[in-house]
N, C-alpha and C. Protein backbone atom coordinates (compact mmCIF):
# COMPACT_ATOMS: atom_id res chain seq x y z
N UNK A 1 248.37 16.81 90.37
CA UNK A 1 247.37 17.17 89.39
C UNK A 1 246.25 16.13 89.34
N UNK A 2 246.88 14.57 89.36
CA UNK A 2 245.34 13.93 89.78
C UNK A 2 244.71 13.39 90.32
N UNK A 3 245.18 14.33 91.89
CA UNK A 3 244.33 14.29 92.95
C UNK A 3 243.63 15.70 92.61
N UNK A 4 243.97 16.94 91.93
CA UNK A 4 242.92 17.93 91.80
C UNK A 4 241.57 17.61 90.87
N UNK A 5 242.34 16.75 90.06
CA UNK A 5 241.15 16.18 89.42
C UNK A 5 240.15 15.43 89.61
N UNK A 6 240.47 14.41 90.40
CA UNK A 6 239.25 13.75 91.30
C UNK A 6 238.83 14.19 92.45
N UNK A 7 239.36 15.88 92.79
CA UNK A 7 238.47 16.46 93.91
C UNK A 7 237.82 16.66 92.90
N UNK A 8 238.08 17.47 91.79
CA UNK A 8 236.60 18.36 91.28
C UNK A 8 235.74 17.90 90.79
N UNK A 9 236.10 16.72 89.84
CA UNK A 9 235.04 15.28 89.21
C UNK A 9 234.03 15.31 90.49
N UNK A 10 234.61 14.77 91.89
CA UNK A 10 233.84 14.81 93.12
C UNK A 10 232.93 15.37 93.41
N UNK A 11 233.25 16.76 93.75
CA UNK A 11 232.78 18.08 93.88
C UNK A 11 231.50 18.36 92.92
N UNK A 12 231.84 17.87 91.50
CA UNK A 12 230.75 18.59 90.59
C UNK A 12 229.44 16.94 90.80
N UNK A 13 229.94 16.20 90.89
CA UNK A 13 228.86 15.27 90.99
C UNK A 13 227.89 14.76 92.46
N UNK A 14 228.68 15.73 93.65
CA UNK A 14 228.05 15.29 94.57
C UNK A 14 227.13 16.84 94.80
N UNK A 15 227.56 18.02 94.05
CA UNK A 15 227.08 18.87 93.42
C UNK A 15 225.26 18.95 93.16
N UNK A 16 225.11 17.83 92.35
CA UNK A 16 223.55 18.37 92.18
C UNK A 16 222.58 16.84 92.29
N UNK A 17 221.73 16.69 92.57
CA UNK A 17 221.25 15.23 92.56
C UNK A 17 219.72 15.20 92.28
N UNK A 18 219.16 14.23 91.57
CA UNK A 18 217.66 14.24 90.99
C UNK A 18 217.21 13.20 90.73
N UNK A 19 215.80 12.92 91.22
CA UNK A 19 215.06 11.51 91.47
C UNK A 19 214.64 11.18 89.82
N UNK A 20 214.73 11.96 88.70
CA UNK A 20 214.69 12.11 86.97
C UNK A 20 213.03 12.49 87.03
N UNK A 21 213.18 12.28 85.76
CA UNK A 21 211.62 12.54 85.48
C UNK A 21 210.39 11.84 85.69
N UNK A 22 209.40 11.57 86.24
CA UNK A 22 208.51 10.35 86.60
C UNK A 22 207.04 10.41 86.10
N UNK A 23 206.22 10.35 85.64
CA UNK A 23 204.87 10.53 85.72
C UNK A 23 204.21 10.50 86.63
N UNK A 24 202.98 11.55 86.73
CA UNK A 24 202.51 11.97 88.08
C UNK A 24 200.87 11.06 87.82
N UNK A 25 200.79 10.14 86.89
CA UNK A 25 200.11 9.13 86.45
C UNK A 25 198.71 10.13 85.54
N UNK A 26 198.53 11.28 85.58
CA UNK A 26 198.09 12.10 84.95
C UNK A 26 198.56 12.22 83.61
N UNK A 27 197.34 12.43 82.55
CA UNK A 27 197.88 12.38 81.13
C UNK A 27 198.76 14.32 80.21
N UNK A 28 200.23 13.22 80.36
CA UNK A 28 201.11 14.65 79.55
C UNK A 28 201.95 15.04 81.23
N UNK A 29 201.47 14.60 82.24
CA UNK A 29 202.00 15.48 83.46
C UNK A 29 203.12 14.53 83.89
N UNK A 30 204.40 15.60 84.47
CA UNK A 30 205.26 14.90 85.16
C UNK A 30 205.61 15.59 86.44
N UNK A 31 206.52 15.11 86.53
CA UNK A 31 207.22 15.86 88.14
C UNK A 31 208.76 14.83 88.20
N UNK A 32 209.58 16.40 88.59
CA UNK A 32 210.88 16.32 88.65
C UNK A 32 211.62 17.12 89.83
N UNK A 33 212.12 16.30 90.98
CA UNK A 33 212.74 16.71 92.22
C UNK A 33 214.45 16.98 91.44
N UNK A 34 214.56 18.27 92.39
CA UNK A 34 215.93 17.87 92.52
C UNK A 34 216.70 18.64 93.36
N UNK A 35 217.90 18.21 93.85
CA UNK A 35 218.69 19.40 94.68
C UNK A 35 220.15 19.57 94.48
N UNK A 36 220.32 20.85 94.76
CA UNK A 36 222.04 21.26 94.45
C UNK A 36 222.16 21.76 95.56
N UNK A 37 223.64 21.54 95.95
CA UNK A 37 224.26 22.23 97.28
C UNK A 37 224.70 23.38 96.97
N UNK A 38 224.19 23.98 97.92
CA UNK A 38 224.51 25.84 98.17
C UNK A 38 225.43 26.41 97.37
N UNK A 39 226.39 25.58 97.78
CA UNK A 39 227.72 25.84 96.98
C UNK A 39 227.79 26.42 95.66
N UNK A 40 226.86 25.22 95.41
CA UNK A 40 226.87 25.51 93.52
C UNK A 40 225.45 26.02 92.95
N UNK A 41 224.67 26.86 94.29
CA UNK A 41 223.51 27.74 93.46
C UNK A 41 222.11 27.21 94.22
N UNK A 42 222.52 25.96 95.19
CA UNK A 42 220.61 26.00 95.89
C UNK A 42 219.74 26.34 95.39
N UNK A 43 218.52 26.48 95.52
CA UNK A 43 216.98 25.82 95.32
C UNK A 43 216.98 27.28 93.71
N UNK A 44 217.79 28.30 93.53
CA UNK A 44 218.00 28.89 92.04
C UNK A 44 218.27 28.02 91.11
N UNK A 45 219.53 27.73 91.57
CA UNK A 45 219.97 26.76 90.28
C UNK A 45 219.63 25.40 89.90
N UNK A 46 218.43 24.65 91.01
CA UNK A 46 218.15 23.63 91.47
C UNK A 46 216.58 24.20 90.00
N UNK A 47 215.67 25.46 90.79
CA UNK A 47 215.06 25.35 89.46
C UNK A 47 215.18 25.55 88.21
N UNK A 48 216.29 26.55 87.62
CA UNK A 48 216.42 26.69 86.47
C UNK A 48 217.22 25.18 85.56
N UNK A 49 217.75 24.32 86.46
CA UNK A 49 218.15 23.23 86.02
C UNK A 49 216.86 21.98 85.69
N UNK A 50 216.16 22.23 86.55
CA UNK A 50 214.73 21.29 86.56
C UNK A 50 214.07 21.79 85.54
N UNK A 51 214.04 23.18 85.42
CA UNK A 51 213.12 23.75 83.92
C UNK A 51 214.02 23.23 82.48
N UNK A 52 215.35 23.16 82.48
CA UNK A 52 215.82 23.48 81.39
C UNK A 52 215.76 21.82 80.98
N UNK A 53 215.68 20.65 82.29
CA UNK A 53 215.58 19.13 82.01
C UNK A 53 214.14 18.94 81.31
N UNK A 54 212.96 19.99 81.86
CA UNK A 54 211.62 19.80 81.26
C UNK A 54 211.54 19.83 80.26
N UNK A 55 212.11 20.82 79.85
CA UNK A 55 211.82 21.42 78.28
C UNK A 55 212.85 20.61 77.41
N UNK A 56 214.02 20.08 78.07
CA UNK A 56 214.22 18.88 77.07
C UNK A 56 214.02 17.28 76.57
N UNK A 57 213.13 17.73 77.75
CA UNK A 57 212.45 16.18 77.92
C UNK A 57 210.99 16.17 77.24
N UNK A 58 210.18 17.48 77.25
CA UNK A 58 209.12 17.41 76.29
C UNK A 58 209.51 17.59 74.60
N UNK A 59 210.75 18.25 74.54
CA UNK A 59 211.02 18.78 73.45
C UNK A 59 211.41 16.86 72.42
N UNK A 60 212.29 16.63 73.56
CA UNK A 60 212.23 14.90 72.46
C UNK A 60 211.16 14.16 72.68
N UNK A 61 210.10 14.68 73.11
CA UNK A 61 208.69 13.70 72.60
C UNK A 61 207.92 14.92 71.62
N UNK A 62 208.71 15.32 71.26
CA UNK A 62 207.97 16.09 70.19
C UNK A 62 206.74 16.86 70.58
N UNK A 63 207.01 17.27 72.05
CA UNK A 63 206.01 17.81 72.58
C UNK A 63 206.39 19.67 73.24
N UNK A 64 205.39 20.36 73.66
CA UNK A 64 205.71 21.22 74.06
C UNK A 64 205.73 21.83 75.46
N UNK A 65 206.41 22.25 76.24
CA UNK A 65 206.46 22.64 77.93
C UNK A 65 205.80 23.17 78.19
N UNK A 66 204.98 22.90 79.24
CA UNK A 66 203.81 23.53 79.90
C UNK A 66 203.62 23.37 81.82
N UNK A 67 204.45 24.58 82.07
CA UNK A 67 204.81 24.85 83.43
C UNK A 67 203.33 24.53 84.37
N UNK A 68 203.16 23.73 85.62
CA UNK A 68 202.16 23.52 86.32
C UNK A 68 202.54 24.56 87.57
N UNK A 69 203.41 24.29 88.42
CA UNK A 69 203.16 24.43 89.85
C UNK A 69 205.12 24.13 89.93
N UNK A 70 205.59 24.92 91.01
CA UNK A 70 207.03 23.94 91.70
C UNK A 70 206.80 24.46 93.31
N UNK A 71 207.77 23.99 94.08
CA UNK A 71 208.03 23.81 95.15
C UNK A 71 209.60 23.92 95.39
N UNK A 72 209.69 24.96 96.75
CA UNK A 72 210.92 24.99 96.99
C UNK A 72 211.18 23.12 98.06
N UNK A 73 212.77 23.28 97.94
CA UNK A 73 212.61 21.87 98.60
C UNK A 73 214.28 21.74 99.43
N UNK A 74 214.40 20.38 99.69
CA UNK A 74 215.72 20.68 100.41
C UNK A 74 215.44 20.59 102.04
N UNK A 75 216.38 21.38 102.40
CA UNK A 75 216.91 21.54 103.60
C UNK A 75 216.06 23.28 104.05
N UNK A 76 214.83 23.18 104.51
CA UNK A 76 214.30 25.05 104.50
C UNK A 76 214.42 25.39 105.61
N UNK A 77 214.96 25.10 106.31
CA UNK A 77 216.17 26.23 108.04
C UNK A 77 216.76 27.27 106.93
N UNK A 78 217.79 26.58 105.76
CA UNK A 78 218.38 27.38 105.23
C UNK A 78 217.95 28.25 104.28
N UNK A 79 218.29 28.60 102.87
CA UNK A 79 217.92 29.02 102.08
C UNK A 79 217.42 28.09 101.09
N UNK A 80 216.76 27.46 100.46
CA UNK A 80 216.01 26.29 99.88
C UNK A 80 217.41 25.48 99.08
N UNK A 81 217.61 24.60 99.08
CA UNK A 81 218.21 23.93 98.40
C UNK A 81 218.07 22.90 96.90
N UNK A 82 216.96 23.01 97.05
CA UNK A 82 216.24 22.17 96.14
C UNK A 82 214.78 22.79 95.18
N UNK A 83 214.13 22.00 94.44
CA UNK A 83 212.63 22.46 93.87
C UNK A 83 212.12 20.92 93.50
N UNK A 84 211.00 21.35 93.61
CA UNK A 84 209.76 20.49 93.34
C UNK A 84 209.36 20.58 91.86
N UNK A 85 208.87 20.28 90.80
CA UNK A 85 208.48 20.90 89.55
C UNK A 85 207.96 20.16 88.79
N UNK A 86 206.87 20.30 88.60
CA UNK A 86 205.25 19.28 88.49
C UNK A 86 204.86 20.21 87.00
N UNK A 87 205.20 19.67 85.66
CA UNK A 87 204.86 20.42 84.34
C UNK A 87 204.78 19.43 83.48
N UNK A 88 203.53 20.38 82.70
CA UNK A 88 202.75 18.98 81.16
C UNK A 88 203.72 19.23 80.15
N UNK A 89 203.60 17.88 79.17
CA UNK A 89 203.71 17.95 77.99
C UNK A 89 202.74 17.79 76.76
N UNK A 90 202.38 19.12 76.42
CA UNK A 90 201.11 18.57 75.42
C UNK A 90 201.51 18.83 73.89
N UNK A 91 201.29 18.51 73.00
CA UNK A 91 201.08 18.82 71.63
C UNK A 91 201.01 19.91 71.55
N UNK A 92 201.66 20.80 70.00
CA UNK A 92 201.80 21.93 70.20
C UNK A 92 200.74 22.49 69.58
N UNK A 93 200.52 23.81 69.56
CA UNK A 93 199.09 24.07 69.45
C UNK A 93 197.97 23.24 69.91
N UNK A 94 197.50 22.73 71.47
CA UNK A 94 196.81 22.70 71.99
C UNK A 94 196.66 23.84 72.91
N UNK A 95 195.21 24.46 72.74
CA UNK A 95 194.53 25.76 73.58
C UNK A 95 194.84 25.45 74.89
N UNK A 96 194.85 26.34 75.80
CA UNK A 96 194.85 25.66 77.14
C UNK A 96 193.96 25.10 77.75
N UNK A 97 192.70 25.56 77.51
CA UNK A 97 191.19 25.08 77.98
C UNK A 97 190.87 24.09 77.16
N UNK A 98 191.63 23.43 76.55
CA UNK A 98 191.07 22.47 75.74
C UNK A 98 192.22 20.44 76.66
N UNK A 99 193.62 21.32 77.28
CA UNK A 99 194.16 19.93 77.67
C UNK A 99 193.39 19.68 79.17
N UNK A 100 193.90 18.14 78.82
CA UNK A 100 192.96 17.35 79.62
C UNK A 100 193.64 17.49 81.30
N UNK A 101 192.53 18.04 82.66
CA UNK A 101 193.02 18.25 84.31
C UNK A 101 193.06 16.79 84.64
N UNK A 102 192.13 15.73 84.59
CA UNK A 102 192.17 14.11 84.76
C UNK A 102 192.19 13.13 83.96
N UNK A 103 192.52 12.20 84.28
CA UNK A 103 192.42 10.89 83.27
C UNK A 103 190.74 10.97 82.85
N UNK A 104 190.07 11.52 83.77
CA UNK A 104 188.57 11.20 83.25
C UNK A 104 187.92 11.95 81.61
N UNK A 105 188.88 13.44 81.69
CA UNK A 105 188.61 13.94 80.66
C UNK A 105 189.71 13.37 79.06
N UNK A 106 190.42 12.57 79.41
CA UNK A 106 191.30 12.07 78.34
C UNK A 106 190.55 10.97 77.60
N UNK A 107 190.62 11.03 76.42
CA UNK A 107 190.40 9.88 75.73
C UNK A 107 190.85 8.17 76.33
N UNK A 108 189.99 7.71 75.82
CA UNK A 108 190.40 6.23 76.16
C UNK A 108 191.26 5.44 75.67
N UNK A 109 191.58 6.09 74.23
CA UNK A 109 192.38 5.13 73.44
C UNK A 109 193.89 6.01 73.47
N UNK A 110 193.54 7.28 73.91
CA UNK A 110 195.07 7.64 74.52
C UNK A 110 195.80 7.24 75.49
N UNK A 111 194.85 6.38 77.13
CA UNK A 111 195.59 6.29 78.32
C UNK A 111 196.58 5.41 77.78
C-alpha cells in the first residue's frame, strides 16, 4: 500500500508543471506557461488550469480577469501539451477602451 502511494503522489506531481505567474513588464499584464502530460488532459487541461490560476490570481489583488491572447505549447508533433496565456488584471469596472496597451499610456505615479 505504500509503494501505491508514492506511485500516485509521483504520478500526480510529475503530472502538470508551470513557470507561475510573471509580469510581462506591461501595466496589469501577465503571462503564465504551463504543461500537463497527455495522460492527465494536455494542452485542454493545461488551459483550463492556466485560466482558473488567472482568475485566482487577479481575484486576490482585488482585481478583475481580463483574457489577452494564449498559445498552444508543449511538445506540437503531438497533440499540444501545454498553453501559453498572456491576461490583464484591471480594476473592476474599467471600460475596455479606457485600460492602458503600454507603459506610455499609464500614469506615472502608477508604474
Amino acid at each position: 500500500m505504500r509503494y501505491f502511494t508514492i506511485v500516485v503522489a509521483t504520478v500526480c506531481l510529475a503530472g502538470c508543471g508551470s513557470s507561475g505567474i510573471t509580469s510581462t513588464g506591461y501595466p496589469d499584464e501577465f503571462f503564465i506557461n504551463l504543461m500537463v502530460a497527455p495522460a492527465m488532459g494536455g494542452g485542454a487541461a493545461a488551459q483550463r488550469i492556466a485560466i482558473d490560476q488567472a482568475i485566482d490570481f487577479c481575484r486576490d489583488h482585488q482585481r478583475v480577469f481580463g483574457f489577452d491572447h494564449s498559445h498552444p505549447g508543449g511538445d506540437l508533433r503531438y497533440p499540444p501539451t501545454g498553453t501559453s496565456l498572456t491576461f490583464r488584471c484591471v480594476l473592476p469596472g474599467t471600460p475596455v477602451w479606457q485600460r492602458p496597451k503600454d507603459l506610455t499610456d499609464w500614469p506615472a505615479a502608477d508604474r
